[in-house]
Protein backbone atom coordinates (compact mmCIF):
# COMPACT_ATOMS: atom_id res chain seq x y z
CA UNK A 1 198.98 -43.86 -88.07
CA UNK A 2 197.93 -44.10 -91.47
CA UNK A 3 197.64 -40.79 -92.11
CA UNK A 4 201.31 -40.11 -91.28
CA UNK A 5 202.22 -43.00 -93.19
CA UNK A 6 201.04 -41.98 -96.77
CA UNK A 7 202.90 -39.20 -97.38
CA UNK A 8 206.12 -41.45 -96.84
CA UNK A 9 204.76 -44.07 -98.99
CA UNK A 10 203.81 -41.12 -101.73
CA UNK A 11 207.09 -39.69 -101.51
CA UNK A 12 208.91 -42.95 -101.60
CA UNK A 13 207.85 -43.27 -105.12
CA UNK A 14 207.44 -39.55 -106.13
CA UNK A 15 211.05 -38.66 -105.74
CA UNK A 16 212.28 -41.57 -107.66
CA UNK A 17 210.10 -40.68 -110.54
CA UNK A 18 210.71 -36.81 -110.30
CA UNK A 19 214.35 -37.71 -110.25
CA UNK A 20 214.32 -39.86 -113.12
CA UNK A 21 212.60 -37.37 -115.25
CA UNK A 22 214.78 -34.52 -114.37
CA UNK A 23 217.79 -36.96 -115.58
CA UNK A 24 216.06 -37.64 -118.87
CA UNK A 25 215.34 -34.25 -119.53
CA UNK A 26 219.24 -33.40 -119.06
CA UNK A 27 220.27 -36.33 -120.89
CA UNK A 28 218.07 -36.42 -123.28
CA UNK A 29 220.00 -33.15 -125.72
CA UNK A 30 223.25 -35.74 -125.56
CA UNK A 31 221.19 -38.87 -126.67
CA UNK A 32 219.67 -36.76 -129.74
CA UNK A 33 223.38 -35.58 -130.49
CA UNK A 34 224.93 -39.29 -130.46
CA UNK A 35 221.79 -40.69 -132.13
CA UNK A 36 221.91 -37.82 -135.43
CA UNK A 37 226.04 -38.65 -135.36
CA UNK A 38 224.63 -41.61 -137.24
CA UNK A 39 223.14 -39.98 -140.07
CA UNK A 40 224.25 -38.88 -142.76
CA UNK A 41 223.88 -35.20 -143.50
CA UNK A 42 220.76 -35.26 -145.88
CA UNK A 43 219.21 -37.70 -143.31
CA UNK A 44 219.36 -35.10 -140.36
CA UNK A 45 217.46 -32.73 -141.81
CA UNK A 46 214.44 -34.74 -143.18
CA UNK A 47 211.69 -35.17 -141.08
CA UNK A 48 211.29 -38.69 -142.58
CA UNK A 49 214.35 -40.09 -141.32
CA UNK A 50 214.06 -38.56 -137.90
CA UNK A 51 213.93 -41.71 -136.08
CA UNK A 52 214.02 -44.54 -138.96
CA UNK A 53 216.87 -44.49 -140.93
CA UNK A 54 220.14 -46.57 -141.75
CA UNK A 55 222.95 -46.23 -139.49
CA UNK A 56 226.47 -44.97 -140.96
CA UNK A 57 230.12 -44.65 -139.27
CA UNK A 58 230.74 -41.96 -142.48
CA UNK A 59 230.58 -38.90 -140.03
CA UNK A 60 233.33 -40.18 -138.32
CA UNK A 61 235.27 -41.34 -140.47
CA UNK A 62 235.28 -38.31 -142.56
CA UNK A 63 236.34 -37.05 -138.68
CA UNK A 64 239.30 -38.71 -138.26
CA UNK A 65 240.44 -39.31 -142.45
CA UNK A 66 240.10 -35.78 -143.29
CA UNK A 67 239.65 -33.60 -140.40
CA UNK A 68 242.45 -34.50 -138.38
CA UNK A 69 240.30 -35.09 -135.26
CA UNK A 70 243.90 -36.29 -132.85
CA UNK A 71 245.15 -32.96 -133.78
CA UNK A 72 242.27 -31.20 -132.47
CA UNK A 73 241.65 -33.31 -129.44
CA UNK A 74 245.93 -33.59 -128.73
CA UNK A 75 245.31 -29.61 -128.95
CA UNK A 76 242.77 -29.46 -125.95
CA UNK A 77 244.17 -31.64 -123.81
CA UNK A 78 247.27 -29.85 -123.56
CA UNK A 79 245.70 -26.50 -123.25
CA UNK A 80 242.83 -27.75 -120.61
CA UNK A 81 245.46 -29.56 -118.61
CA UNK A 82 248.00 -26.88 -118.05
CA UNK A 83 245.80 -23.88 -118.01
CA UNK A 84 244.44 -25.78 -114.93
CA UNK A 85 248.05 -26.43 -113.24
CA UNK A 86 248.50 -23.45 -114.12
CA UNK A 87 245.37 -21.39 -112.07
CA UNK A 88 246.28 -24.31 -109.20
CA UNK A 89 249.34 -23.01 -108.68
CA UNK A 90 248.54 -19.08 -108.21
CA UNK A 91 245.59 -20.21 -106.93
CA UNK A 92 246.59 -22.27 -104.10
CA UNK A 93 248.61 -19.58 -102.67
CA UNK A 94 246.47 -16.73 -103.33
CA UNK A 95 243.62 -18.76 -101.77
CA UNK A 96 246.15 -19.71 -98.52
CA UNK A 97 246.92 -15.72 -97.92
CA UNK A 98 243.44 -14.57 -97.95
CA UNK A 99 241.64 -17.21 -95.55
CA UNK A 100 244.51 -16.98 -93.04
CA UNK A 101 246.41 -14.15 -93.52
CA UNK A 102 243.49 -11.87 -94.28
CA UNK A 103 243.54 -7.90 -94.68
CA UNK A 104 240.73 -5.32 -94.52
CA UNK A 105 240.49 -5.41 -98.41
CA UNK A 106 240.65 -9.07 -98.36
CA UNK A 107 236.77 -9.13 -99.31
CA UNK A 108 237.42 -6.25 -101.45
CA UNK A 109 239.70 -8.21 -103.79
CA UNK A 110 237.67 -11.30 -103.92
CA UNK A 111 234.78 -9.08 -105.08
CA UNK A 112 236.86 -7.48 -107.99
CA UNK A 113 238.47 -11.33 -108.99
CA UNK A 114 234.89 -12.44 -109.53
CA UNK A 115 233.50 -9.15 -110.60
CA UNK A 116 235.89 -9.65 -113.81
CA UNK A 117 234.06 -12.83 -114.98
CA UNK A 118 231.45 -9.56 -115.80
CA UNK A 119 233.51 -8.43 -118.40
CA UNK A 120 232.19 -9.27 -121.66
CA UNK A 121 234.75 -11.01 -123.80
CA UNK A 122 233.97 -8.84 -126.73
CA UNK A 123 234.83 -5.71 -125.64
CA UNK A 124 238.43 -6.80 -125.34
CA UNK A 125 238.71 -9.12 -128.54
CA UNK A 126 239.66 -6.58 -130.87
CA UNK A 127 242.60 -5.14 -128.49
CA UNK A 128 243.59 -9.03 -127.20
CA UNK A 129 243.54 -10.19 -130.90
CA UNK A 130 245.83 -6.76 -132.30
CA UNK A 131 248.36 -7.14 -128.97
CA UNK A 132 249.02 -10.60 -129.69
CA UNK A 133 249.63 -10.77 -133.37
CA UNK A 134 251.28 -7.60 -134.44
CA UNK A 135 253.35 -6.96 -130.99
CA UNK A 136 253.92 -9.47 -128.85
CA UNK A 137 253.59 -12.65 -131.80
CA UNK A 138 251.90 -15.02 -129.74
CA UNK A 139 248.64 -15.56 -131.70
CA UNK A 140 247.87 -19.28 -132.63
CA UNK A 141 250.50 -20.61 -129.44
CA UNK A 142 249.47 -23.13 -126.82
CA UNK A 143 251.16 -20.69 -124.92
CA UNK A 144 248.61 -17.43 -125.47
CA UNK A 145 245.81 -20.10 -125.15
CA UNK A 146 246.82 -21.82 -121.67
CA UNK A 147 247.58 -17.93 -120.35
CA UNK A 148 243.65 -16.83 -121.58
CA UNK A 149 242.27 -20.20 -120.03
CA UNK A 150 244.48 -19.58 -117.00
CA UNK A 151 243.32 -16.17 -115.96
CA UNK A 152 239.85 -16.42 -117.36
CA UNK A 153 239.17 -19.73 -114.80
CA UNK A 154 241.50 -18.27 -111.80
CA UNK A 155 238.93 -16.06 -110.23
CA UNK A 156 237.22 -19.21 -109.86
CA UNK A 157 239.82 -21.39 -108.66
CA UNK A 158 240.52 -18.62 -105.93
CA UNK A 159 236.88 -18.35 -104.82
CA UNK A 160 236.37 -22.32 -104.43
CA UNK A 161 239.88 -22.67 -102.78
CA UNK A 162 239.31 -19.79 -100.33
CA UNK A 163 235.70 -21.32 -99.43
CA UNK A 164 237.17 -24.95 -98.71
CA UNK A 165 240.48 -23.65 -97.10
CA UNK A 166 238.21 -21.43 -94.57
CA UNK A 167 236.76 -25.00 -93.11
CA UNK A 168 239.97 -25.61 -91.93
CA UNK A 169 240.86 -24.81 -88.17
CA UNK A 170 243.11 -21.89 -88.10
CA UNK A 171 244.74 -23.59 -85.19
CA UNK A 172 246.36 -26.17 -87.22
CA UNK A 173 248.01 -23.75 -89.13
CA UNK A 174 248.99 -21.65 -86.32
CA UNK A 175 250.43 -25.39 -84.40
CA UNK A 176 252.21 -25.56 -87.73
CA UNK A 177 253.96 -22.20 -87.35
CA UNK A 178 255.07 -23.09 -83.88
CA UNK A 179 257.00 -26.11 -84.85
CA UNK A 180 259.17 -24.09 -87.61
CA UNK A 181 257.04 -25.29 -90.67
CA UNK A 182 257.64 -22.78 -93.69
CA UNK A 183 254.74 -21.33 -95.70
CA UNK A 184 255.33 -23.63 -98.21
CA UNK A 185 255.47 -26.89 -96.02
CA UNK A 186 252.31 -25.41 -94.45
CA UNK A 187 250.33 -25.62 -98.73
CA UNK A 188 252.47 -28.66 -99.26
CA UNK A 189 252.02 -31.06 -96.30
CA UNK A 190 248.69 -29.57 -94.11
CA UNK A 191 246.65 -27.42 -96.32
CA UNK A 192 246.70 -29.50 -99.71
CA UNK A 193 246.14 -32.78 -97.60
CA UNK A 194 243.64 -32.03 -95.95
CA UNK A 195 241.01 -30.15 -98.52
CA UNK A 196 242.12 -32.38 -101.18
CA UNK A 197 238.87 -33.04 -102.00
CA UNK A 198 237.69 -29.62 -102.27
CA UNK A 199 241.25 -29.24 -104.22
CA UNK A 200 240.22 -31.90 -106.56
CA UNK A 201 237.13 -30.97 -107.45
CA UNK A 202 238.48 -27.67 -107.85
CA UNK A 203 240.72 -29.04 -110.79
CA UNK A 204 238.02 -30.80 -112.06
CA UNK A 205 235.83 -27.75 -112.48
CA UNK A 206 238.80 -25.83 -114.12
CA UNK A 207 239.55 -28.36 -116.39
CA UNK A 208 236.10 -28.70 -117.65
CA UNK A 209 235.45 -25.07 -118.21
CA UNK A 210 239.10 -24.97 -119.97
CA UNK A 211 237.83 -27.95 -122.22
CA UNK A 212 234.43 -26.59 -122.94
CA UNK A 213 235.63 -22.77 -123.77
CA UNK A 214 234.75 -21.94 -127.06
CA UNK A 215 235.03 -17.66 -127.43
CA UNK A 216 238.58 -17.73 -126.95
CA UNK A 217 239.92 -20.66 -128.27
CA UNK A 218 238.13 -20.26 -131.74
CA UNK A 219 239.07 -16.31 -132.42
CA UNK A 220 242.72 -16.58 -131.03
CA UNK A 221 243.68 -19.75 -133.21
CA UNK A 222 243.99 -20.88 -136.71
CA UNK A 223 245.81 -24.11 -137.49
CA UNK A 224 247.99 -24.89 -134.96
CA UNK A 225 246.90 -24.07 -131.28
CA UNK A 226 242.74 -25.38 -132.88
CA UNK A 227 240.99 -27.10 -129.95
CA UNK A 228 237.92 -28.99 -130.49
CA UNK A 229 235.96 -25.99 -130.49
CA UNK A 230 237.89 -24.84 -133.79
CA UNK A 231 236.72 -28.02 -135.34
CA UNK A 232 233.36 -28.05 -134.29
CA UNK A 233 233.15 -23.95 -135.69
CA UNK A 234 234.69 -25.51 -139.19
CA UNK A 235 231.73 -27.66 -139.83
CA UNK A 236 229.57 -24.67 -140.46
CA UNK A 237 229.63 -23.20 -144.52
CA UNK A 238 227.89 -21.02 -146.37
CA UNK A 239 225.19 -23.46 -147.29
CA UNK A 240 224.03 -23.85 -143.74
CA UNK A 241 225.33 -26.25 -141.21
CA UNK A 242 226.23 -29.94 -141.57
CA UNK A 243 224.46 -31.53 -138.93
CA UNK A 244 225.89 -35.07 -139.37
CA UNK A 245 229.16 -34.33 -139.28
CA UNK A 246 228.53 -31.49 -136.64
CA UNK A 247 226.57 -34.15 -134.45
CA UNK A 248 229.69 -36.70 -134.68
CA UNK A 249 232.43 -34.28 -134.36
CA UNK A 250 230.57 -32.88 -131.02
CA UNK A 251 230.10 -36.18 -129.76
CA UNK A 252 233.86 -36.67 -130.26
CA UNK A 253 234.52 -33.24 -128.42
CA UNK A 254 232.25 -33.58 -125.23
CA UNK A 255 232.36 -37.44 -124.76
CA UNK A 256 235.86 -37.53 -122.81
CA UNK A 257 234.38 -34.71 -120.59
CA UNK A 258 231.66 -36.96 -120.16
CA UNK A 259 233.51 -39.91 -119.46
CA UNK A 260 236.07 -38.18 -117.18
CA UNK A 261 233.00 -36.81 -114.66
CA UNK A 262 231.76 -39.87 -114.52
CA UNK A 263 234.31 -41.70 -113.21
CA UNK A 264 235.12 -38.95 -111.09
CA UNK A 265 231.90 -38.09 -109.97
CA UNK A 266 232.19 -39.10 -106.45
CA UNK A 267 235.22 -36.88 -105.94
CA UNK A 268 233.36 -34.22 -107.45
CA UNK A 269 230.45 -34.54 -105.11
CA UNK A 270 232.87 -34.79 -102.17
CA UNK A 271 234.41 -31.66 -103.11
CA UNK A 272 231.64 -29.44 -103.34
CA UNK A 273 229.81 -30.75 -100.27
CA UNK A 274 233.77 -30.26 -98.33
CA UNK A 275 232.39 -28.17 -95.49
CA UNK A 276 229.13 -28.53 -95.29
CA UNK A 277 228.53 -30.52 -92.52
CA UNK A 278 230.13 -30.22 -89.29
């Protein structure tokens, strides 16, 4: 008996430890980020001052006096939040046709959506970048931005949709049919309902990758479409990089991403676990 207990009692305190180191080696890269937001920019780079050293609210209020932080962060909200309506709403129906209304090719096409995240983004900078400045005037829009976050996140959006929308009985659908519900009341009232969780997380996802892009929104803006990312690219100079400022302005950036997972963190979880048990 004792011999089957131990490994229970090892493993009851094992995991918990193995688990809290894995955490602290994740979190540890946003603790160092906050803690040199603190310092001034001499101060980050001497070894002296790596750990003692006098705290300062100067990085950030450089930020917000003379950077025009709200801009920025006003910028990225609007692009991350309708990019991702955006991809939801060709998504949803895209996802709907293909797990139940499905063709020969239907596995054909999802391999070519995902087979485009492949496509290195430099290879069609120069061409994007000529198209939207000299012929169609687009360049530095919200508009050109939301479209690029849109289509670069909708293979995605389709692949995770089509996944949770396949748990779902086909019967349901089929019941639906019978009783003289339209395609659209079928998304609308059966389909979103029920894999709203998979849904939500779904938006979640897309809306973090829209925030976090960086390629796209930094080469296809100036002034007024900048995100975050443009701000966090401006604190970098011939003289090197200013890690104070960099460290604060990057805290600003990826702290309401932070925040907003965390307090949706069970949804997430249900999401991408929709499915997985029976």
């Amino acid at each position: 008996m004792s011999i089957i207990d131990k490994p229970s009692t090892f493993g009851r305190f094992a995991w918990p430890i193995l688990a809290w180191v894995v955490a602290l080696i994740f979190f540890f890269p946003i603790f160092w980020l906050v803690f040199t937001s603190f310092k001034t920019d001499a101060d980050a780079v001497k070894p002296e001052f790596l750990f003692k050293f006098t705290p300062t609210l100067e990085n950030y209020t450089n930020m917000t006096e003379n950077y025009d932080y709200w801009r920025f962060a006003i910028n990225s909200v609007i692009t991350a939040t309708f990019a991702t309506l955006f991809a939801l709403v060709v998504g949803i129906p895209a996802a709907y046709a293909m797990a139940f209304n499905p063709s020969r090719h239907t596995k054909d096409i999802l391999m070519w959506m995902l087979s485009t995240k492949m496509l290195p983004a430099a290879a069609v900078l120069y061409p994007m970048t000529f198209l939207t400045k000299n012929f169609l005037g687009i360049f530095d829009t919200h508009f050109l931005v939301i479209l690029v976050l849109c289509l670069i996140n909708l293979p995605i959006v389709v692949w995770m949709l089509f996944t949770y929308f396949k748990e779902i009985p086909k019967e349901i659908i089929e019941a639906s049919k019978m009783d003289g519900v339209t395609t659209w009341g079928e998304i609308k009232d059966i389909l979103v309902p029920l894999a709203w969780g998979g849904v939500a997380s779904t938006a979640l996802l897309t809306f973090i990758f829209c925030w976090n892009e960086a390629y796209w929104t930094v080469r296809l803006t100036t002034i007024d479409a900048a995100t975050l990312s443009k701000l966090i690219e401006g604190n970098r100079a011939p003289e090197g990089l200013f890690f104070g400022r960099l460290s604060a302005v990057s805290t600003a950036a990826v702290g309401p991403i932070i925040v907003l997972g965390w307090f949706c963190q069970k949804q997430l979880v249900r999401g991408l676990t929709f499915g997985a048990v029976k």
